[in-house]
PDB file of N, CA and C in Angstrom:
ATOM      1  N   UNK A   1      -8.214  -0.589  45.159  1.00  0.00           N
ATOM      2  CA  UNK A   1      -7.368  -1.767  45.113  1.00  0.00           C
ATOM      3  C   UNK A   1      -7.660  -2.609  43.876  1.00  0.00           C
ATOM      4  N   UNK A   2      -8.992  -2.559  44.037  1.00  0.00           N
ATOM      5  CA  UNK A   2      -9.365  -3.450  42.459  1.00  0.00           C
ATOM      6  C   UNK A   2      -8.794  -3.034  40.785  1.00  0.00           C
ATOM      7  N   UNK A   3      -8.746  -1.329  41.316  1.00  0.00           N
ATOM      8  CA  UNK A   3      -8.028  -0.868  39.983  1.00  0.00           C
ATOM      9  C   UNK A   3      -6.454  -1.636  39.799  1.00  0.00           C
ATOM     10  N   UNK A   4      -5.358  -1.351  40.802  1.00  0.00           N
ATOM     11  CA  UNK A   4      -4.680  -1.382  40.785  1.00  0.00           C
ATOM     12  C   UNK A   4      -3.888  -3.092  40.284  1.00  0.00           C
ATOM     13  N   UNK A   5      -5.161  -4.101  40.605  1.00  0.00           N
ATOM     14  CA  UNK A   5      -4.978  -5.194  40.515  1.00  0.00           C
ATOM     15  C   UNK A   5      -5.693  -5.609  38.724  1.00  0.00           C
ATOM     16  N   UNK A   6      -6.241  -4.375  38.230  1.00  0.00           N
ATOM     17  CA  UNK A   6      -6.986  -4.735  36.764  1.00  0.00           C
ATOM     18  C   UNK A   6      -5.548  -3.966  35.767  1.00  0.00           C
ATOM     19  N   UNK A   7      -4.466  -3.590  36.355  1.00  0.00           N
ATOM     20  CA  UNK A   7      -3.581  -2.637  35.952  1.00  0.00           C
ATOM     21  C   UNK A   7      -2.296  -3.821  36.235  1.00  0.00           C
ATOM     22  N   UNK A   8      -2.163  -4.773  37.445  1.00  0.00           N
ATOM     23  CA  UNK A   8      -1.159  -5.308  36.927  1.00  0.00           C
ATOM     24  C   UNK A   8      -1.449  -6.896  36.215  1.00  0.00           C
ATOM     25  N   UNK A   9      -2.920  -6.925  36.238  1.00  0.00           N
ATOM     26  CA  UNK A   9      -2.816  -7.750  35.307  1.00  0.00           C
ATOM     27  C   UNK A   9      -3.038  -7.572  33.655  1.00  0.00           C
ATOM     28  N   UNK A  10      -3.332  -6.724  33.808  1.00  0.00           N
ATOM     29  CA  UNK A  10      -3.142  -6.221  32.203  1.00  0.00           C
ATOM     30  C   UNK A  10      -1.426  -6.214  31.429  1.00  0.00           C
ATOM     31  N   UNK A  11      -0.732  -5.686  32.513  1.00  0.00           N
ATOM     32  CA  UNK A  11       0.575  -5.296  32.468  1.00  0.00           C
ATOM     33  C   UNK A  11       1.431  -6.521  32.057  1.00  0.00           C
ATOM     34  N   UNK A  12       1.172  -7.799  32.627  1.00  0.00           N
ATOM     35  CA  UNK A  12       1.471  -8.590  32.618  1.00  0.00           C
ATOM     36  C   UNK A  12       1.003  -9.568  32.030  1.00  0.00           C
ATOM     37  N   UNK A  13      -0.211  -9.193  30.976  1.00  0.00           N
ATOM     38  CA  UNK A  13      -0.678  -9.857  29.929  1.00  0.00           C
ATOM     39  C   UNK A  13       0.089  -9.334  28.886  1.00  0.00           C
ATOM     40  N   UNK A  14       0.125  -7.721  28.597  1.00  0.00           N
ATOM     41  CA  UNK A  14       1.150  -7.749  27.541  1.00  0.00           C
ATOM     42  C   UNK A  14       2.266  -7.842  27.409  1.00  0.00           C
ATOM     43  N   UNK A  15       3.076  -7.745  28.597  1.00  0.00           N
ATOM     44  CA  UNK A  15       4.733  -8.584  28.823  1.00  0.00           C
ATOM     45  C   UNK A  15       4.616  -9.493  28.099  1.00  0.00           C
ATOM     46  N   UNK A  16       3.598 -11.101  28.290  1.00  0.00           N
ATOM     47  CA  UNK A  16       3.994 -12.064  27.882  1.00  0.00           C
ATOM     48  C   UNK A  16       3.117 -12.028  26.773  1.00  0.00           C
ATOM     49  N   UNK A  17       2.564 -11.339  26.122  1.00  0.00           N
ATOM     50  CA  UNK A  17       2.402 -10.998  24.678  1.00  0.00           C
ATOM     51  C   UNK A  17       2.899 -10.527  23.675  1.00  0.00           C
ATOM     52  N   UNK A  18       3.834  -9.184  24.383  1.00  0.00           N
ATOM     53  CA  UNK A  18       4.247  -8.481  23.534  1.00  0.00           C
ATOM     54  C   UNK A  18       5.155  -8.831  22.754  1.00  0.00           C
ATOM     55  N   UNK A  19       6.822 -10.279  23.021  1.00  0.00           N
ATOM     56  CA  UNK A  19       7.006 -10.485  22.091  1.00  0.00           C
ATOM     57  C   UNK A  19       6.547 -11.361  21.111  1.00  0.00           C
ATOM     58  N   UNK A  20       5.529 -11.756  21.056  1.00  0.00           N
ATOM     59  CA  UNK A  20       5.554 -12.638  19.642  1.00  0.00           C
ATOM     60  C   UNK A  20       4.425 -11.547  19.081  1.00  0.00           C
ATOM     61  N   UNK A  21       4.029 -10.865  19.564  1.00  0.00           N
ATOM     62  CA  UNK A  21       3.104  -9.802  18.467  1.00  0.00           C
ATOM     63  C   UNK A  21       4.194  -9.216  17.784  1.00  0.00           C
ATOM     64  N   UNK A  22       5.258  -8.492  18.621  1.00  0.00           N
ATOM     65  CA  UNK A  22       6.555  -8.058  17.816  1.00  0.00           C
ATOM     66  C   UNK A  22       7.316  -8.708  16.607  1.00  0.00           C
ATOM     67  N   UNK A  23       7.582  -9.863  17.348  1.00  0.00           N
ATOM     68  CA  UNK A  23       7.654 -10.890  16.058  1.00  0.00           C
ATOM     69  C   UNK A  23       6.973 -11.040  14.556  1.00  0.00           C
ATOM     70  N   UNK A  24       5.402 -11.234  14.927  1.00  0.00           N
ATOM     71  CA  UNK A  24       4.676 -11.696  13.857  1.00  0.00           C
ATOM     72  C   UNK A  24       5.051 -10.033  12.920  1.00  0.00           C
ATOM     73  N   UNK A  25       4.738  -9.228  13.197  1.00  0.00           N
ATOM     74  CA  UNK A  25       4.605  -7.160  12.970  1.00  0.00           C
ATOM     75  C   UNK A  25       6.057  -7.319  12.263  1.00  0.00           C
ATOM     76  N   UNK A  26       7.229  -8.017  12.831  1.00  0.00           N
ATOM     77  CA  UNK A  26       8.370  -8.100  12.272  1.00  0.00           C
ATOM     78  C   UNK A  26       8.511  -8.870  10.933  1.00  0.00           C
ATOM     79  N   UNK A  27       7.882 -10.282  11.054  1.00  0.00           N
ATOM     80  CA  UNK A  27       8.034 -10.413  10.025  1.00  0.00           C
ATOM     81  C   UNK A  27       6.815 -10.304   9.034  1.00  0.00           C
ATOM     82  N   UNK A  28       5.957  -9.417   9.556  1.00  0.00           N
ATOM     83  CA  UNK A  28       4.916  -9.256   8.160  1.00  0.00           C
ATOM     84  C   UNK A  28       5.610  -7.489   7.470  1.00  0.00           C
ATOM     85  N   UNK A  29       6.461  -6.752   8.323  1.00  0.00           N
ATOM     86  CA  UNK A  29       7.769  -5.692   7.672  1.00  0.00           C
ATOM     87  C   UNK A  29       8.514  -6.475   6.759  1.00  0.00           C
ATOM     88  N   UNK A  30       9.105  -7.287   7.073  1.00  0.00           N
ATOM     89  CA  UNK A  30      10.320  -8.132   6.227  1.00  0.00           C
ATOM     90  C   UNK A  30       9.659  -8.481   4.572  1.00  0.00           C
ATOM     91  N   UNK A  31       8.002  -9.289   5.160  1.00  0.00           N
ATOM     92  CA  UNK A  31       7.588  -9.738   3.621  1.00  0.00           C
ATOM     93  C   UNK A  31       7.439  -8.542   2.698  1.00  0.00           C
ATOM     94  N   UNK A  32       7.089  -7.232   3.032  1.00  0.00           N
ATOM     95  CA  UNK A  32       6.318  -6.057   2.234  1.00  0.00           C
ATOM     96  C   UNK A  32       7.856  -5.664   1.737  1.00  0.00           C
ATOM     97  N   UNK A  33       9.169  -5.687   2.507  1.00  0.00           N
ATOM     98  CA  UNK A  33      10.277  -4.997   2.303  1.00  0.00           C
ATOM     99  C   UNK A  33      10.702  -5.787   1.233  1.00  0.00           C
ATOM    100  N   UNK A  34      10.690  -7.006   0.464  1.00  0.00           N
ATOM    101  CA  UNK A  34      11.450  -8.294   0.056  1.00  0.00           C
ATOM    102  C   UNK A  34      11.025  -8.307  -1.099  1.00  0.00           C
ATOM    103  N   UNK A  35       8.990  -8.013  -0.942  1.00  0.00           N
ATOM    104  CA  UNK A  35       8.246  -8.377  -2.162  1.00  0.00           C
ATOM    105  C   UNK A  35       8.770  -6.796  -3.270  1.00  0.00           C
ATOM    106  N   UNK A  36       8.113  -7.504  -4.698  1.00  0.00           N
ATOM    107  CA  UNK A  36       8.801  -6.371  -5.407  1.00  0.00           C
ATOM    108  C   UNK A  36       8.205  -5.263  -5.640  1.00  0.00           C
ATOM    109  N   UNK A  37       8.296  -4.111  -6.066  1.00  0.00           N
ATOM    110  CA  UNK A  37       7.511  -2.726  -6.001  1.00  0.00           C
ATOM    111  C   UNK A  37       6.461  -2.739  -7.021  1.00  0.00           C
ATOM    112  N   UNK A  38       5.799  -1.704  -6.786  1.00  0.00           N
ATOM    113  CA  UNK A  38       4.495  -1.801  -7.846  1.00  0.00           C
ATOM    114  C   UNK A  38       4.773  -0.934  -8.977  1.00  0.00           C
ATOM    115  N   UNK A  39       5.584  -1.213  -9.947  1.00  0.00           N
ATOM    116  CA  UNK A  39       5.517  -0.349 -10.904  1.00  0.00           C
ATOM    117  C   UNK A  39       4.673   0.259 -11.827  1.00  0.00           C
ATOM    118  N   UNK A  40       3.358  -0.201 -11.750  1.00  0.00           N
ATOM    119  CA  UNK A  40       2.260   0.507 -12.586  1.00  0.00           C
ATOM    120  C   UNK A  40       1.938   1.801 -12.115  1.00  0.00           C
ATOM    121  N   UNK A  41       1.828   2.903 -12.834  1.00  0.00           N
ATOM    122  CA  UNK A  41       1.382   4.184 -12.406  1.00  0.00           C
ATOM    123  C   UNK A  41       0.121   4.427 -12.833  1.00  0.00           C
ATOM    124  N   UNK A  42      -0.801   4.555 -11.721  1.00  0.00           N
ATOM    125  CA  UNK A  42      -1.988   5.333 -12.108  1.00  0.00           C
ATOM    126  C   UNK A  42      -2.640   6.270 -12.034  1.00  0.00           C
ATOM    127  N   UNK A  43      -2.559   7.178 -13.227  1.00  0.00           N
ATOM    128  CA  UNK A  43      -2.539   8.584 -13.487  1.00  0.00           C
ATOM    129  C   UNK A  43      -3.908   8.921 -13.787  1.00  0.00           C
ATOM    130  N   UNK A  44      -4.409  10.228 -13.414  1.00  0.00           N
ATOM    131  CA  UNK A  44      -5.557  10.669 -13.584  1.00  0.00           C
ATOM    132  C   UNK A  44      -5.308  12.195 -14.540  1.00  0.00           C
ATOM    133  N   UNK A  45      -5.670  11.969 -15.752  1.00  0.00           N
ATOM    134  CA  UNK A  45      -6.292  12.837 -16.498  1.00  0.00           C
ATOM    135  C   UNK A  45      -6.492  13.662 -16.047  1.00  0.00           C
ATOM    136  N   UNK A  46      -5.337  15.198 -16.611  1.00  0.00           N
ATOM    137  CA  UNK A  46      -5.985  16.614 -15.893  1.00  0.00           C
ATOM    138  C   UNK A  46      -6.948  17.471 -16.845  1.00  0.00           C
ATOM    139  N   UNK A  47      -6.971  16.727 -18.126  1.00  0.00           N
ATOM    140  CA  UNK A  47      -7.869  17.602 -19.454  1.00  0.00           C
ATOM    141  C   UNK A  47      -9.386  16.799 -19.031  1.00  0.00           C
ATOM    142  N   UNK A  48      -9.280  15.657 -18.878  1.00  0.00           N
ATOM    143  CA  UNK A  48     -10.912  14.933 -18.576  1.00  0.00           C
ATOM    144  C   UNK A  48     -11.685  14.158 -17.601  1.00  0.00           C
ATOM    145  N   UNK A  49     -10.265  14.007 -16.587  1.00  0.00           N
ATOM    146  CA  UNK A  49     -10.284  13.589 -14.902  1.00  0.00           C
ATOM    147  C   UNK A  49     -10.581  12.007 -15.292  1.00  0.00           C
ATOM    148  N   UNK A  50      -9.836  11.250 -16.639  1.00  0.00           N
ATOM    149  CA  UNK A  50     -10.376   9.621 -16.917  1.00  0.00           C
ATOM    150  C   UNK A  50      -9.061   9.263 -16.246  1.00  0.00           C
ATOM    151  N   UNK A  51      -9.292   7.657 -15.980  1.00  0.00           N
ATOM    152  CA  UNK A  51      -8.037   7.269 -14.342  1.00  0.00           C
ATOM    153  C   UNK A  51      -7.585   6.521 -16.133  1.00  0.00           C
ATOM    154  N   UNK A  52      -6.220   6.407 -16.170  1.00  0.00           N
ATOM    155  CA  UNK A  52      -5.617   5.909 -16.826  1.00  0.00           C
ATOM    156  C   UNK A  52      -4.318   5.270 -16.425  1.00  0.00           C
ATOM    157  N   UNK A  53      -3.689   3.826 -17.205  1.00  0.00           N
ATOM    158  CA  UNK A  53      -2.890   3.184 -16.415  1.00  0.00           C
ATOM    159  C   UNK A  53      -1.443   3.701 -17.256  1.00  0.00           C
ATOM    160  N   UNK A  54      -0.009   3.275 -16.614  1.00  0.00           N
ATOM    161  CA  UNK A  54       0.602   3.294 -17.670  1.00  0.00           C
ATOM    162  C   UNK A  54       1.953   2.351 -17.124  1.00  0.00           C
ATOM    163  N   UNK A  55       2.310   1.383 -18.281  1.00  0.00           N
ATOM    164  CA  UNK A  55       3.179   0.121 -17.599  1.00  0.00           C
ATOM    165  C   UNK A  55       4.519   0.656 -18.213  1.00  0.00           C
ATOM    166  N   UNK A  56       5.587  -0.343 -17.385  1.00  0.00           N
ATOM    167  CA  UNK A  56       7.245   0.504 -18.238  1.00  0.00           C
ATOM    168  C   UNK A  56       7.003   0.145 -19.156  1.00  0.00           C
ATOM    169  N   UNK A  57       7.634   0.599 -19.722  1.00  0.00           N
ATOM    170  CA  UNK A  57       7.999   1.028 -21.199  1.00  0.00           C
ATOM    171  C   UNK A  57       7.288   1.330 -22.380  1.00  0.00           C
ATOM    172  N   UNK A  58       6.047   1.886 -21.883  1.00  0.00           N
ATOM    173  CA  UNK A  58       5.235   2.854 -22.581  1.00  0.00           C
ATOM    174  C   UNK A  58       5.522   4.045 -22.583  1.00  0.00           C
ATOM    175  N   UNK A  59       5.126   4.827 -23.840  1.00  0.00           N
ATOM    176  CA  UNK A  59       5.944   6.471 -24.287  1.00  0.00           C
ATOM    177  C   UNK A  59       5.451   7.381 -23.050  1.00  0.00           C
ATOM    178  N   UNK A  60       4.732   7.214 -22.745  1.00  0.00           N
ATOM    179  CA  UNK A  60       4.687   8.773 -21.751  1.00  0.00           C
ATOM    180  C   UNK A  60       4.955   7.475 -19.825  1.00  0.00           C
ATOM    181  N   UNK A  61       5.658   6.566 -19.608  1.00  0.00           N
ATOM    182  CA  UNK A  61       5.590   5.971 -18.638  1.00  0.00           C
ATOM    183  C   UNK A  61       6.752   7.081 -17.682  1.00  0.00           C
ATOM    184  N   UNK A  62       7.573   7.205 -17.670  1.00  0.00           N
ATOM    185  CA  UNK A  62       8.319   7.649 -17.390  1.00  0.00           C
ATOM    186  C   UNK A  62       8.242   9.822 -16.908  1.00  0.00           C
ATOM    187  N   UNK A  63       7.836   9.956 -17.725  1.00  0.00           N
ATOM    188  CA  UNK A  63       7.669  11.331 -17.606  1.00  0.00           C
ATOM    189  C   UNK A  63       6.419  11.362 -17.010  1.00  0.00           C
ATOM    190  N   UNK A  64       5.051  10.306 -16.585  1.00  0.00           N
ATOM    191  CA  UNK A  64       3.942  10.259 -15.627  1.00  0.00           C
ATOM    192  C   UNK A  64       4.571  10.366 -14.357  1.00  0.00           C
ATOM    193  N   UNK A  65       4.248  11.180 -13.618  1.00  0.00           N
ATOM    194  CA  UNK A  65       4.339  11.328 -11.825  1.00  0.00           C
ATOM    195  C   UNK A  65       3.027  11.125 -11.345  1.00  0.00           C
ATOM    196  N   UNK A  66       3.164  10.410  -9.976  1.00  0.00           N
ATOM    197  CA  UNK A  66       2.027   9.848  -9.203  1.00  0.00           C
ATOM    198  C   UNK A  66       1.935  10.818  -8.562  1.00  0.00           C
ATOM    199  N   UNK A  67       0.858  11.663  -8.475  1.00  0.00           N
ATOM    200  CA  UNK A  67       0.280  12.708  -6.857  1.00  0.00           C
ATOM    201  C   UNK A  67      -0.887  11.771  -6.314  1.00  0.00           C
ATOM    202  N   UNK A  68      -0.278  10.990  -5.140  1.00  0.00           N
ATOM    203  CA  UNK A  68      -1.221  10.317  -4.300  1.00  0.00           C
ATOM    204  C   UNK A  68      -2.601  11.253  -3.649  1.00  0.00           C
ATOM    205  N   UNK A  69      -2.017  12.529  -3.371  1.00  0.00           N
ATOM    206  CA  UNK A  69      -2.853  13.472  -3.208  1.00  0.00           C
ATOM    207  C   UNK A  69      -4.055  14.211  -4.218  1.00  0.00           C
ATOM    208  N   UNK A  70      -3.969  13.685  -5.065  1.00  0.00           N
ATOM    209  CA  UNK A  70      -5.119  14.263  -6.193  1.00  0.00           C
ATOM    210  C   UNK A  70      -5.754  12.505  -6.676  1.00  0.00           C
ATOM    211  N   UNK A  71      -5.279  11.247  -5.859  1.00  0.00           N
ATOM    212  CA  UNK A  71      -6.271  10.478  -6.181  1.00  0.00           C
ATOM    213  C   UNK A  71      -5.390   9.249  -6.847  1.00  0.00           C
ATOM    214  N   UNK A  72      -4.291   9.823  -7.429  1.00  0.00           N
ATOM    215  CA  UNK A  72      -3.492   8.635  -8.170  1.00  0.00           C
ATOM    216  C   UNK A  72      -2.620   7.410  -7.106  1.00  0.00           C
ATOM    217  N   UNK A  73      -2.032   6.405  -7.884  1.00  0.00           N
ATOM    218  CA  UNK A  73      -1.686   5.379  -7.370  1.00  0.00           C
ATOM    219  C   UNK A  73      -1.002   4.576  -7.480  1.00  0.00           C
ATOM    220  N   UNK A  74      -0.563   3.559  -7.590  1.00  0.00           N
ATOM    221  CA  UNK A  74       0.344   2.526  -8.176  1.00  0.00           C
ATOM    222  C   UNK A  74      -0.421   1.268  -7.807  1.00  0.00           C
ATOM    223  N   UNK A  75      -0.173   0.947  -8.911  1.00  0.00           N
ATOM    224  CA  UNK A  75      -0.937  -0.409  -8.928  1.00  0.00           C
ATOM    225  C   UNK A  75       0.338  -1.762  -8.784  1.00  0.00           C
ATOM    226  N   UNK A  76      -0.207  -2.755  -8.548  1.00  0.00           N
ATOM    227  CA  UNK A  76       1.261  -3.902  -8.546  1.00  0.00           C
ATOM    228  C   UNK A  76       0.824  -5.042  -9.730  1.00  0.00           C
ATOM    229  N   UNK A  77      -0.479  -4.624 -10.747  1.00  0.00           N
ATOM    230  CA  UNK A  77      -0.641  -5.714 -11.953  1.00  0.00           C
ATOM    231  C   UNK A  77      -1.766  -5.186 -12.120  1.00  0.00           C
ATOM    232  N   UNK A  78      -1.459  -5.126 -13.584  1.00  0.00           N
ATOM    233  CA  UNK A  78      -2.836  -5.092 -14.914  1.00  0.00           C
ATOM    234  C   UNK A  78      -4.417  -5.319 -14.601  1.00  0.00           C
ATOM    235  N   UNK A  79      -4.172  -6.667 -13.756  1.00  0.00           N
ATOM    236  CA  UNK A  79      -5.331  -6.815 -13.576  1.00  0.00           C
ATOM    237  C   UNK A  79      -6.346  -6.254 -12.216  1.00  0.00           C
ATOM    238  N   UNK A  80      -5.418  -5.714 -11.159  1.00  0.00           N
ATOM    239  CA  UNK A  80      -5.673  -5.187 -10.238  1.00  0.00           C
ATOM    240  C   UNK A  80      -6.296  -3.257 -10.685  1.00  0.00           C
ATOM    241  N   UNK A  81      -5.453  -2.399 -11.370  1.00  0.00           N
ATOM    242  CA  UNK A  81      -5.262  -1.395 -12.212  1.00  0.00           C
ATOM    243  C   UNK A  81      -7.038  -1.428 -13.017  1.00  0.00           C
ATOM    244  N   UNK A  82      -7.253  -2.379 -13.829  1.00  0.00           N
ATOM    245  CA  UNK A  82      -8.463  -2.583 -14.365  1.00  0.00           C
ATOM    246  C   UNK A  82      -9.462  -3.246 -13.099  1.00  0.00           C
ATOM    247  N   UNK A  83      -9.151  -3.631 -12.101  1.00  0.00           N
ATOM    248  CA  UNK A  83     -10.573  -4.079 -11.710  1.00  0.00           C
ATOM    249  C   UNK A  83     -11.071  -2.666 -10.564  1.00  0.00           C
ATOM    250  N   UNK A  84      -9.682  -1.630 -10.573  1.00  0.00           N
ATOM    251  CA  UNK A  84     -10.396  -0.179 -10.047  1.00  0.00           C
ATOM    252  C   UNK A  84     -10.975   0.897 -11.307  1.00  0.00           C
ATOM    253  N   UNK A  85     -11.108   0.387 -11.788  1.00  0.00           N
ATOM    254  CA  UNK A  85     -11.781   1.069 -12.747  1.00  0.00           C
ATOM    255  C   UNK A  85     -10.792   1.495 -13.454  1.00  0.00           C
ATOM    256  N   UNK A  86      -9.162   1.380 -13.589  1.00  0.00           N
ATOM    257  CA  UNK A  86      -8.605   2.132 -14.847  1.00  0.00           C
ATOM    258  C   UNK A  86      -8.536   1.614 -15.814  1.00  0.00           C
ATOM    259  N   UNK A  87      -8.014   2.745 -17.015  1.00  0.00           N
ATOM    260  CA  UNK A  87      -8.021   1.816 -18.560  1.00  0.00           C
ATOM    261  C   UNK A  87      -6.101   2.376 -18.814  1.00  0.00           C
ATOM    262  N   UNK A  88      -5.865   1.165 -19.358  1.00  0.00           N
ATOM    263  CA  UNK A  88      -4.605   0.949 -20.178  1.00  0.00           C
ATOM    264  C   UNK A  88      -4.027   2.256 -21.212  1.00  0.00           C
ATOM    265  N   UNK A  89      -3.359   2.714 -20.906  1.00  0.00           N
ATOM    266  CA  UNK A  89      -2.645   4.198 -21.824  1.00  0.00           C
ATOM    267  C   UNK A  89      -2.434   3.567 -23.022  1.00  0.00           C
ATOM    268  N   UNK A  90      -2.856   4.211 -24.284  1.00  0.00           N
ATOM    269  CA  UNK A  90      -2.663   4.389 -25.545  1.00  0.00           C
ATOM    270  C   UNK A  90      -1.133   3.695 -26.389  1.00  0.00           C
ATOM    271  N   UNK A  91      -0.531   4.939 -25.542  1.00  0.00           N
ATOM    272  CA  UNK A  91       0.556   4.727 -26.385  1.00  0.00           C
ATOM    273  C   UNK A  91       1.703   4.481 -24.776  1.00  0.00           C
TER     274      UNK A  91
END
């Protein structure tokens, strides 16, 4: 009996929880959907494995692809990009 009574009050803790957790989950979706994308690509060196950054409209920005799977990333600013250890592309 005691179970059954630790089961509807649980039940009925998250009824009157569940919407404003929904809510808050809703609108912390909305802010990530709104804010703007991270256009920095951070590419890892396949000749010397060095993490290198590269911003638009630098010569090789565009023809860089991110494989999240071998380690690379996108950064959302310069200064974030450099404080993981990458360095700024050349050209």
């Amino acid at each position: 009996m005691a179970r059954f009574a630790t089961v509807v009050i649980l039940c009925s803790a998250a009824a009157f929880a569940a919407p404003s957790a929904i809510h808050a989950l809703a609108s912390r979706v909305e802010a990530v959907r709104s804010a703007e994308p991270c256009v920095i690509k951070g590419n890892i060196s396949i000749n010397t494995g060095e993490r290198i950054y590269h911003v638009p409209g630098q010569e090789y920005y565009d023809p860089t692809r991110i494989s999240p799977e071998y380690g690379e990333r996108w950064f959302c600013s310069e200064a974030d990009a450099r404080a993981a250890g990458w360095r700024k592309a050349r050209r």
